[in-house]
N, C-alpha and C. Protein backbone atom coordinates (compact mmCIF):
# COMPACT_ATOMS: atom_id res chain seq x y z
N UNK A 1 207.13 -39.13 -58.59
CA UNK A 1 207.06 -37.83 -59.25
C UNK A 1 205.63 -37.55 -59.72
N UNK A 2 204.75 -38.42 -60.31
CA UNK A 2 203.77 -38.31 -60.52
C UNK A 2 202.55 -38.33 -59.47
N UNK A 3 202.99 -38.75 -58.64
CA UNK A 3 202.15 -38.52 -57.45
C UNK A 3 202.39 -37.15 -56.97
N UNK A 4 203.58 -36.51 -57.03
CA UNK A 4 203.65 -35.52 -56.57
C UNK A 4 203.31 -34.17 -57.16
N UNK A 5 203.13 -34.34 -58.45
CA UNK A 5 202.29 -33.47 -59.18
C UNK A 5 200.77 -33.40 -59.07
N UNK A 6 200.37 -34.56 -58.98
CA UNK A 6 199.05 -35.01 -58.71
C UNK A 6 198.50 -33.93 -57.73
N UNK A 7 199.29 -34.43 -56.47
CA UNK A 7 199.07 -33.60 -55.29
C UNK A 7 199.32 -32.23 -55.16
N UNK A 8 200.25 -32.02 -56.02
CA UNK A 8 200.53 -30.18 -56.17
C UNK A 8 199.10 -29.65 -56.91
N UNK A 9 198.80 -30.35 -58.00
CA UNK A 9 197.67 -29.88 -58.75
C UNK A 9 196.43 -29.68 -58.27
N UNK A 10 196.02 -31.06 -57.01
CA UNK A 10 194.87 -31.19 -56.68
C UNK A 10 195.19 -29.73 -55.12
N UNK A 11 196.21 -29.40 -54.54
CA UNK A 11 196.18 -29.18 -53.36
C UNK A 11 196.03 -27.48 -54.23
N UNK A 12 196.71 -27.12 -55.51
CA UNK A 12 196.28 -25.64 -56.05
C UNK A 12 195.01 -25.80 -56.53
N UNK A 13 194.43 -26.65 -56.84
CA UNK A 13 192.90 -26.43 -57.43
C UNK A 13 192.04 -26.29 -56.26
N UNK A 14 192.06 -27.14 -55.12
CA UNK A 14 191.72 -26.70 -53.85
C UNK A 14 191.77 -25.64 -53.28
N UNK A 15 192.77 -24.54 -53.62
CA UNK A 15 193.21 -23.33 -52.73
C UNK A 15 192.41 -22.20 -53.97
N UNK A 16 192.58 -22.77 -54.94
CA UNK A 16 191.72 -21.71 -55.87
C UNK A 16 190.12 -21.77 -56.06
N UNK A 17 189.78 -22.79 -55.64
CA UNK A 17 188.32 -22.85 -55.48
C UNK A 17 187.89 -22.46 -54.30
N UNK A 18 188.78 -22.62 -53.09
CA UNK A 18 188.44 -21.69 -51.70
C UNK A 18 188.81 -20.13 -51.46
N UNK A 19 189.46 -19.84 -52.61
CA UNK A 19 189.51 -18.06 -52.63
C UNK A 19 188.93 -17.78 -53.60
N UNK A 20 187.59 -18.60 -54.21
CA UNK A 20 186.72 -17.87 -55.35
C UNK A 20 185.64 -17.61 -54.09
N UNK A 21 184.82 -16.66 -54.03
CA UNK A 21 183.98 -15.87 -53.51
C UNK A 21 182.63 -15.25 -53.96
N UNK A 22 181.52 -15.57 -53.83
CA UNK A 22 180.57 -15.72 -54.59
C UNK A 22 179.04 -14.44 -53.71
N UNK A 23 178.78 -13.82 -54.29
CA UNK A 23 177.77 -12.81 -53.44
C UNK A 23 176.22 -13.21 -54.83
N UNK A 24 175.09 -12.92 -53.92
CA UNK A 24 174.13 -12.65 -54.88
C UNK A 24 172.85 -11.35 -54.34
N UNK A 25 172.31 -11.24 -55.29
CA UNK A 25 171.07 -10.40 -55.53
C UNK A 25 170.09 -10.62 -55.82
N UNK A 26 168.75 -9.85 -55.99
CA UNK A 26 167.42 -10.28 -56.04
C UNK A 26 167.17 -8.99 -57.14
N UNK A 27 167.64 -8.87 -58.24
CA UNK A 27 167.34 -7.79 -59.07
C UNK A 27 165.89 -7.50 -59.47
N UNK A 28 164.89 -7.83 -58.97
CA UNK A 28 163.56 -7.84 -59.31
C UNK A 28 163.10 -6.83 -58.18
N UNK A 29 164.14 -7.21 -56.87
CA UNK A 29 164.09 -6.97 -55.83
C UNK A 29 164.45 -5.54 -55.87
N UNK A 30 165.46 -5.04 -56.42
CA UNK A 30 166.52 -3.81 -56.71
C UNK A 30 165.73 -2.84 -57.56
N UNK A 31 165.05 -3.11 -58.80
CA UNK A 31 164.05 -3.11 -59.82
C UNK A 31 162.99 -1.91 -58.55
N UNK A 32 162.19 -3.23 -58.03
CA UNK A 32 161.15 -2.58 -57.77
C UNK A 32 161.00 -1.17 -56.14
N UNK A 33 162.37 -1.32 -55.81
CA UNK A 33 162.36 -0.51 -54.84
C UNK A 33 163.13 0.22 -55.49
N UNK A 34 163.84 0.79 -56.57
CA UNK A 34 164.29 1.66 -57.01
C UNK A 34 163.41 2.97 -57.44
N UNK A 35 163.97 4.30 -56.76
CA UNK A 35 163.17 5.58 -57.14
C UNK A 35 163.27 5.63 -58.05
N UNK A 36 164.60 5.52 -58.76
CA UNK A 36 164.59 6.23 -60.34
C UNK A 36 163.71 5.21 -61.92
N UNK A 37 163.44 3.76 -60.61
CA UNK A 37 162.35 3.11 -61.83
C UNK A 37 161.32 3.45 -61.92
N UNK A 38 160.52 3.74 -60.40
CA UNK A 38 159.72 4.32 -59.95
C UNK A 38 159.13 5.35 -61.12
N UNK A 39 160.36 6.40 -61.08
CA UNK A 39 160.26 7.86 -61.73
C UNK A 39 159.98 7.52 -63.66
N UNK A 40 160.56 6.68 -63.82
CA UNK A 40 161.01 6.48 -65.41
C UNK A 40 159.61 5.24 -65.81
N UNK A 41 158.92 5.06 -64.62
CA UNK A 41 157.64 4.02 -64.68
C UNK A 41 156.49 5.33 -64.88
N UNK A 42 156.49 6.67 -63.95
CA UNK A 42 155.57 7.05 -64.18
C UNK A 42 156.05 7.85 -65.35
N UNK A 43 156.85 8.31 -65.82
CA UNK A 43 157.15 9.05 -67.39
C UNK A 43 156.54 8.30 -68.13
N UNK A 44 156.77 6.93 -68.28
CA UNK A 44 156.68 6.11 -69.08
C UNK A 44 154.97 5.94 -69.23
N UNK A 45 154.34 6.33 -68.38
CA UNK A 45 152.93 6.08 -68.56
C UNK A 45 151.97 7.35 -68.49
N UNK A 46 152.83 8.29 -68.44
CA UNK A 46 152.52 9.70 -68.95
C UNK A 46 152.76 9.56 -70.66
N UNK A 47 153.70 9.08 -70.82
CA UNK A 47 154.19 9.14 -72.35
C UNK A 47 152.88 8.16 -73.03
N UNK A 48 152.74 7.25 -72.49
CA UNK A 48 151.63 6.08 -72.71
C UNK A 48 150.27 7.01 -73.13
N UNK A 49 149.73 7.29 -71.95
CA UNK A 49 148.26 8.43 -71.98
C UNK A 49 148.00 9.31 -73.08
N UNK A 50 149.35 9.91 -73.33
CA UNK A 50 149.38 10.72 -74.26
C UNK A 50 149.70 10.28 -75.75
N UNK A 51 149.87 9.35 -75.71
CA UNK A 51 149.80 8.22 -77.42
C UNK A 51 148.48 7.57 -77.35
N UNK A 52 147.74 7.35 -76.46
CA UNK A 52 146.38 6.71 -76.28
C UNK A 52 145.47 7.55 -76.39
N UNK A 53 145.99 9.12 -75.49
CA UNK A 53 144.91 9.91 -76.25
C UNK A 53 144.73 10.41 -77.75
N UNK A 54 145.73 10.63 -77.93
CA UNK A 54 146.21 10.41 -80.00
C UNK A 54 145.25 9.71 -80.42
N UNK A 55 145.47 7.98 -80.05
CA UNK A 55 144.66 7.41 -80.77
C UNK A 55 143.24 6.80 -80.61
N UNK A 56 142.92 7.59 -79.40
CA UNK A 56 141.26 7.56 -79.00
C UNK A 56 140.95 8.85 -80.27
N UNK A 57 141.66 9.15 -80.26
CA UNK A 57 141.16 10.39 -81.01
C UNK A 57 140.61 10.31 -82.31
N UNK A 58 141.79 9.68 -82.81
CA UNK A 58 141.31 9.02 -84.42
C UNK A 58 140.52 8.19 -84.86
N UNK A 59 139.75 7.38 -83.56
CA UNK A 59 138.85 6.11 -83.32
C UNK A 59 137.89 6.90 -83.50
N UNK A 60 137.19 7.98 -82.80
CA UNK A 60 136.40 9.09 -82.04
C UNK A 60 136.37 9.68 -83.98
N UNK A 61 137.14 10.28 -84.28
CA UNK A 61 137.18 10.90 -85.75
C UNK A 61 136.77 10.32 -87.06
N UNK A 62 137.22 8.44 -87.22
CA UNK A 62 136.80 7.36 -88.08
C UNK A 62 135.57 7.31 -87.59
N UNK A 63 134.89 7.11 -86.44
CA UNK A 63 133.87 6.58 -85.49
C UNK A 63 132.60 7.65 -86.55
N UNK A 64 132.94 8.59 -86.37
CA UNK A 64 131.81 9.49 -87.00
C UNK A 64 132.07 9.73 -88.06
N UNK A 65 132.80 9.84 -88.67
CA UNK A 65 132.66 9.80 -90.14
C UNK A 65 132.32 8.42 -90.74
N UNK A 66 132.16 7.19 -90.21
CA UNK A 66 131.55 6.35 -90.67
C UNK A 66 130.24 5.98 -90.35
N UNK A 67 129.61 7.14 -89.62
CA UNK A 67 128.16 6.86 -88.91
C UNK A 67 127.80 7.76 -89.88
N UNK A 68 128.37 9.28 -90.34
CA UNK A 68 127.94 9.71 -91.37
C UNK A 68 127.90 9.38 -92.58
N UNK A 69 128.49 8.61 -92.60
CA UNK A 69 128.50 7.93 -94.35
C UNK A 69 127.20 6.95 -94.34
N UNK A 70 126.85 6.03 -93.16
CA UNK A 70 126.02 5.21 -93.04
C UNK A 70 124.76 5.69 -93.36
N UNK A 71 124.57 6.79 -92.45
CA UNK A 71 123.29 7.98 -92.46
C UNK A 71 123.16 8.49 -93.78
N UNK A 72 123.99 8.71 -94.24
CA UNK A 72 124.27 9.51 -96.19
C UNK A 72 123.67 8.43 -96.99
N UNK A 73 124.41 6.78 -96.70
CA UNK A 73 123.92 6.12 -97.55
C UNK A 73 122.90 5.74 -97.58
N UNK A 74 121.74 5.43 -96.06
CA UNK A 74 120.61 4.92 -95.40
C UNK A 74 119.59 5.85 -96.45
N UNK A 75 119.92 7.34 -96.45
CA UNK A 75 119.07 8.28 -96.98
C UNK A 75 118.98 8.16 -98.24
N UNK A 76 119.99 7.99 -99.15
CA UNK A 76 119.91 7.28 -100.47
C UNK A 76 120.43 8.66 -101.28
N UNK A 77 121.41 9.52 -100.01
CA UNK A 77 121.89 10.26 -100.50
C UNK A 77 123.34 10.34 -101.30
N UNK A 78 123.83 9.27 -101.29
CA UNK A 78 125.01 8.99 -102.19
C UNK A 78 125.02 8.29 -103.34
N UNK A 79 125.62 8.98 -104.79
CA UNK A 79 125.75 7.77 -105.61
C UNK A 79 126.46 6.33 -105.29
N UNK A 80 126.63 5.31 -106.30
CA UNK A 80 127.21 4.10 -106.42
C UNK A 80 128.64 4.79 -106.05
N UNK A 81 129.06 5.33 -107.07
CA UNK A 81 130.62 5.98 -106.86
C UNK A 81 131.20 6.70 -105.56
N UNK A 82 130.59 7.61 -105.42
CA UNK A 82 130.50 8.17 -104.31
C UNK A 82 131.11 7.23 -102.93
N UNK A 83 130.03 6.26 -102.89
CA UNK A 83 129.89 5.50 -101.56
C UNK A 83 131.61 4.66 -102.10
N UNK A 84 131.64 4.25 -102.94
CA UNK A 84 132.93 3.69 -102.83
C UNK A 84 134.12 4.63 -102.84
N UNK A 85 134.49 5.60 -103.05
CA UNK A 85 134.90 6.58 -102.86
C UNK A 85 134.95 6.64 -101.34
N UNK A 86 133.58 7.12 -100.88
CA UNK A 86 134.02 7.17 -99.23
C UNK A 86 134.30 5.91 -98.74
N UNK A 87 133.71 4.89 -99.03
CA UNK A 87 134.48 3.34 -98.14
C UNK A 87 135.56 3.26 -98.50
N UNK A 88 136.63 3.71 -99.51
CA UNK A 88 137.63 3.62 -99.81
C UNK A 88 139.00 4.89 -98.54
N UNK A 89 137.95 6.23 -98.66
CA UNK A 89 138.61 6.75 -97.75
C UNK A 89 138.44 6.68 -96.08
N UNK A 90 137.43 5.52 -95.77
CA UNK A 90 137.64 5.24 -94.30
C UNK A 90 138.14 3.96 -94.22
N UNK A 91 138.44 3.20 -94.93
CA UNK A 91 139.51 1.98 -95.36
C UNK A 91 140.59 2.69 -95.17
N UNK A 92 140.96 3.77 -95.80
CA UNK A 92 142.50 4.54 -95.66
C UNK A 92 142.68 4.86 -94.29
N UNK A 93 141.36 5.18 -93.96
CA UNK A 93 141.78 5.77 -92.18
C UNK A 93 141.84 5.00 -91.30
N UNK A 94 141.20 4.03 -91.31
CA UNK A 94 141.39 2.19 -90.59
C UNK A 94 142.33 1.86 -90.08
N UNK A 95 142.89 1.62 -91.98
CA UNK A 95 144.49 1.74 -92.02
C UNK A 95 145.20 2.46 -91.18
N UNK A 96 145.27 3.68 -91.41
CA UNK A 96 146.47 4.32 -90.42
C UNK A 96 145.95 4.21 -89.24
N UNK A 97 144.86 4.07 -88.26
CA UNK A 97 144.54 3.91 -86.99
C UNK A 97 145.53 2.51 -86.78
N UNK A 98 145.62 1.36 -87.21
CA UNK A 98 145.94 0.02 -86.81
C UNK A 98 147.91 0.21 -87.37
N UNK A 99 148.06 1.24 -88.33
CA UNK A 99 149.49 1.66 -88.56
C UNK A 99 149.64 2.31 -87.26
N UNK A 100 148.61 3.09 -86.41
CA UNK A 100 149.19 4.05 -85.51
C UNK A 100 149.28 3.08 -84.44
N UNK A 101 148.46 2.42 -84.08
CA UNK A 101 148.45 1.24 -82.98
C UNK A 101 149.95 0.63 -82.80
N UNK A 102 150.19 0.03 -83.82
CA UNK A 102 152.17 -0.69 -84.22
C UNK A 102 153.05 0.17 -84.00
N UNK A 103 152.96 1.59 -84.02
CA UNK A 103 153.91 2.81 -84.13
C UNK A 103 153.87 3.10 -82.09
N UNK A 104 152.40 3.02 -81.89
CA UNK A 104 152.58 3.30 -80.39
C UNK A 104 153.03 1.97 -79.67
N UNK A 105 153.06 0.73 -79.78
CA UNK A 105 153.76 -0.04 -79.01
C UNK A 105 155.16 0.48 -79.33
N UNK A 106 155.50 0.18 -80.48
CA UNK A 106 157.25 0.50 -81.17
C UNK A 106 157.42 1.99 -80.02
N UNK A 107 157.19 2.87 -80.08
CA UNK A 107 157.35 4.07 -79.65
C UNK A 107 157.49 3.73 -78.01
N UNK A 108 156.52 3.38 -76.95
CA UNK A 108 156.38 2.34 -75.86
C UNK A 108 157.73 2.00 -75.70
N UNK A 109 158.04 1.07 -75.99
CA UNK A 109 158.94 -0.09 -76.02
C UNK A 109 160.36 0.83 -76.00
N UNK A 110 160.24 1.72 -77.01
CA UNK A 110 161.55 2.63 -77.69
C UNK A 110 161.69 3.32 -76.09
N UNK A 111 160.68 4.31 -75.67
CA UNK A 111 160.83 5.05 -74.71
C UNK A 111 160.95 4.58 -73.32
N UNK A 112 160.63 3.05 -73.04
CA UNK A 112 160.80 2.17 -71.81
C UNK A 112 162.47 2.29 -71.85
N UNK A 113 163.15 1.65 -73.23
CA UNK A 113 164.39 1.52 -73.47
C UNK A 113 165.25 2.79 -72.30
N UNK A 114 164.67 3.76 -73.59
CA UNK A 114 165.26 5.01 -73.24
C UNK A 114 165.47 5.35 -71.08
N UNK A 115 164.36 5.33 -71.28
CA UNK A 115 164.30 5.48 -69.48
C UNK A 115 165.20 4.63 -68.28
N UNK A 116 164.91 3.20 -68.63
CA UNK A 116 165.31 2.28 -68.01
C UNK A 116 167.08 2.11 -68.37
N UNK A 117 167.35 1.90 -69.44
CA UNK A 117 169.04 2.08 -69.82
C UNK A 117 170.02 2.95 -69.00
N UNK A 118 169.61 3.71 -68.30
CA UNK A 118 170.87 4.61 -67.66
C UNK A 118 170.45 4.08 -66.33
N UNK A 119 169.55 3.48 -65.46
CA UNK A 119 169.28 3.39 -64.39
C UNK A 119 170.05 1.97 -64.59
N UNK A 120 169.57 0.86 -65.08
CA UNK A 120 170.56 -0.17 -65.29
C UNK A 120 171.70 -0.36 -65.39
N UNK A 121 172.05 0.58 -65.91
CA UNK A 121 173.76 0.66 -66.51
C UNK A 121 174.43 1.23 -64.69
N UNK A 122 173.51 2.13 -64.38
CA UNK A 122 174.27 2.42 -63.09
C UNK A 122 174.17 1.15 -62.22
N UNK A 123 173.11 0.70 -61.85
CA UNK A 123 173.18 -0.54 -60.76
C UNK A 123 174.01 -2.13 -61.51
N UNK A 124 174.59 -1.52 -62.67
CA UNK A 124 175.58 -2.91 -63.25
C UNK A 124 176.64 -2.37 -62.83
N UNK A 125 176.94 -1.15 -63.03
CA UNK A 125 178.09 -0.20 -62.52
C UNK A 125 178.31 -0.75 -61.29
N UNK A 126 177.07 -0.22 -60.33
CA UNK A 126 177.52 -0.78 -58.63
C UNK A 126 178.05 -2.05 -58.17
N UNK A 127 176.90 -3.02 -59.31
CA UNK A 127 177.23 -4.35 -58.78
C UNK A 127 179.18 -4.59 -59.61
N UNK A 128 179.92 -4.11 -60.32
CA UNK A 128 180.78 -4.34 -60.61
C UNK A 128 181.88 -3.80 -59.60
N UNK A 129 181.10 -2.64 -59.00
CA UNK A 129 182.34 -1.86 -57.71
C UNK A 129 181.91 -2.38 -56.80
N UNK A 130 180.97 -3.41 -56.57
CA UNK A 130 181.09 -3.96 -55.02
C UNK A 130 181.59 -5.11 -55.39
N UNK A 131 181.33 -5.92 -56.69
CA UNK A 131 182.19 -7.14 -56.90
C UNK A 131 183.53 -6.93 -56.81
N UNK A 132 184.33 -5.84 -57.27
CA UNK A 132 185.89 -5.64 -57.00
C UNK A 132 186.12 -5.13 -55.80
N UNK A 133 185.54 -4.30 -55.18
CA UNK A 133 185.87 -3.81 -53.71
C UNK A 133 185.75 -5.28 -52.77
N UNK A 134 185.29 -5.90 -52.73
CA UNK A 134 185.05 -6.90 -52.03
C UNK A 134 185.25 -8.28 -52.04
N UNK A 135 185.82 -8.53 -53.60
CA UNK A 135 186.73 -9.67 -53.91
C UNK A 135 185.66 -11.12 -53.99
N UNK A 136 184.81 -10.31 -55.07
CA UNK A 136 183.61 -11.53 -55.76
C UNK A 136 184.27 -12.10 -56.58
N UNK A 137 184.46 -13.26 -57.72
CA UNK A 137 184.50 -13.79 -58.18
C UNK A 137 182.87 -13.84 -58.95
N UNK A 138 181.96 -13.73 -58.25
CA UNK A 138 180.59 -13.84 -59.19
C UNK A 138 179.62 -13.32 -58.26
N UNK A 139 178.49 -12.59 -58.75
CA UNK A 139 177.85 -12.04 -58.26
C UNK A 139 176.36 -12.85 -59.06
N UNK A 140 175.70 -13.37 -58.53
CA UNK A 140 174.48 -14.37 -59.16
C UNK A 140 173.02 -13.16 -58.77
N UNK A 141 172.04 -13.71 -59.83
CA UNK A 141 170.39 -13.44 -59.61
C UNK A 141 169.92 -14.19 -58.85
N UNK A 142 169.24 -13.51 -57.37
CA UNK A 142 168.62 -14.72 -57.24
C UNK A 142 167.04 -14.67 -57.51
N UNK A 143 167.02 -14.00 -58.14
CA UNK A 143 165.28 -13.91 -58.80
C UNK A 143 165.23 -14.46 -60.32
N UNK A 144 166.09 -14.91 -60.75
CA UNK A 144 166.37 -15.72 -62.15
C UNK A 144 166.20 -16.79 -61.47
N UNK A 145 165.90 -17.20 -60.39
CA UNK A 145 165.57 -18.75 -59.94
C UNK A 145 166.83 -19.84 -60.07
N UNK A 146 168.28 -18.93 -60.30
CA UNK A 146 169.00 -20.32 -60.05
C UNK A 146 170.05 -20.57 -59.47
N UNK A 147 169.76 -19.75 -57.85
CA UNK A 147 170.22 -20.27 -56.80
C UNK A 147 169.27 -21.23 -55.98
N UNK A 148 169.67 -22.25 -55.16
CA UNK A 148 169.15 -23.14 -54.90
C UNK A 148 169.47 -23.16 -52.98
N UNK A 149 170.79 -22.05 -53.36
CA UNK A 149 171.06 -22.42 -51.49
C UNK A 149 172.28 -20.95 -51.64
N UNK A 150 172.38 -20.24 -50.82
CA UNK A 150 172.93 -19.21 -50.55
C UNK A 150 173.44 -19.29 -49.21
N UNK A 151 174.68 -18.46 -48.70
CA UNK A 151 175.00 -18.52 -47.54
C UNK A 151 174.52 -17.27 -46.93
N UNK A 152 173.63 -16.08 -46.29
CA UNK A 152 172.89 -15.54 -46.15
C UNK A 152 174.37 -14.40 -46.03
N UNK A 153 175.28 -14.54 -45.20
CA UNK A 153 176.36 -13.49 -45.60
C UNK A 153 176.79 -12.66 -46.92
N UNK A 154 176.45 -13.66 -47.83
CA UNK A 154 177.06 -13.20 -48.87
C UNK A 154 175.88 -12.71 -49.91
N UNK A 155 174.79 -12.18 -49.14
CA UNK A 155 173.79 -11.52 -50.28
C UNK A 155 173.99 -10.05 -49.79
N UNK A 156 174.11 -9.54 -51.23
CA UNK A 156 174.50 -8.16 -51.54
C UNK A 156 173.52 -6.88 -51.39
N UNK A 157 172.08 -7.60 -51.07
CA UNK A 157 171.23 -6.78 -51.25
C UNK A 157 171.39 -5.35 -50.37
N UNK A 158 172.06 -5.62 -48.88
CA UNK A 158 171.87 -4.31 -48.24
C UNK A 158 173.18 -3.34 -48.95
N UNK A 159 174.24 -3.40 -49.48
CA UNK A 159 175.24 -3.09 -50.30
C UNK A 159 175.01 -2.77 -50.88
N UNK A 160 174.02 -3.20 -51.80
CA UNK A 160 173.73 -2.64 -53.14
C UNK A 160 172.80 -1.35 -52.57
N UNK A 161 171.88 -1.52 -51.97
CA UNK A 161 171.17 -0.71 -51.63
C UNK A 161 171.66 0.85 -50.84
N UNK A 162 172.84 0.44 -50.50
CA UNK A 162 173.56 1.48 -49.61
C UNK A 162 174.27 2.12 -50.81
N UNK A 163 174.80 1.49 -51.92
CA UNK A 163 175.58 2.43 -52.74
C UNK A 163 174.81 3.06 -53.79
N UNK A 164 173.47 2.41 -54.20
CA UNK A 164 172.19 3.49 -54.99
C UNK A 164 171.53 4.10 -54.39
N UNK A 165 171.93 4.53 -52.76
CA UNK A 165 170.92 5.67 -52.19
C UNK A 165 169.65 5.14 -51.76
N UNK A 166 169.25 3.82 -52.04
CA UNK A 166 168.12 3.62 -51.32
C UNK A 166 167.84 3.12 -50.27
């Protein structure tokens, strides 16, 4: 009796490990031939230019008002007070240049989010309707480096590519 369970157990664990089904991808791969990353890469560095020109600006604005203060003080045209007064208000502006610097990565980062999130969500979408249409069990990265051996049938890449239009 116990043998014969043995053998029932080992002969269903056998039949269930040969109808698990395994496909993979190269999402780096998917990534970089995608139009709509493409599209949300150059927004993204339109959005960039235009926070850089912001803060060339304020560099350009501190930049000379501290060459004028230099020139004011060189001339011996400022009191004691005065001059600390103005080093105090281009200390303030410093400040917010290197506050604006932290605000434009944060902002960056925020608006990469923004762009990239719906393009992802769709190609997780796909890879989930070709994993059920086609009876995956797992769908692996193989640009995460941890496949080691693939059966060349079962990479998804032209699939995937056929159901995002590219």
């Amino acid at each position: 009796m116990k043998k014969t369970l043995t053998l029932i157990f080992a002969v269903a664990f056998t039949l269930n490990v040969q109808a698990q089904k395994f496909g993979y991808v190269n999402s780096q791969q998917v990534l970089v031939e995608s139009p709509e990353i493409k599209a949300a890469d150059l927004e993204l560095q339109s959005f960039q230019k235009g926070l850089i020109s912001q803060g060339e600006a304020m560099v350009k604005s501190f930049e000379a008002k501290y060459n004028a203060y230099i020139t004011e003080a060189n001339q011996g045209g400022l009191s004691k007070i005065q001059m600390q007064q103005k080093e105090g208000e281009l200390t303030l502006e410093e400040q917010n240049i290197k506050k604006f610097e932290l605000e434009v990565q944060q902002k960056i980062l925020t608006k990469r989010d923004e762009l990239y999130r719906p393009v992802l969500e769709r190609i997780k979408n796909v890879l989930d309707e070709l994993g059920r249409e086609n009876g995956y069990t797992m769908i692996f990265d193989s640009s995460a480096g941890g496949i080691l051996h693939a059966v060349p049938g079962d990479d998804l890449m032209p699939l995937l590519r056929t159901k995002l239009g590219m």
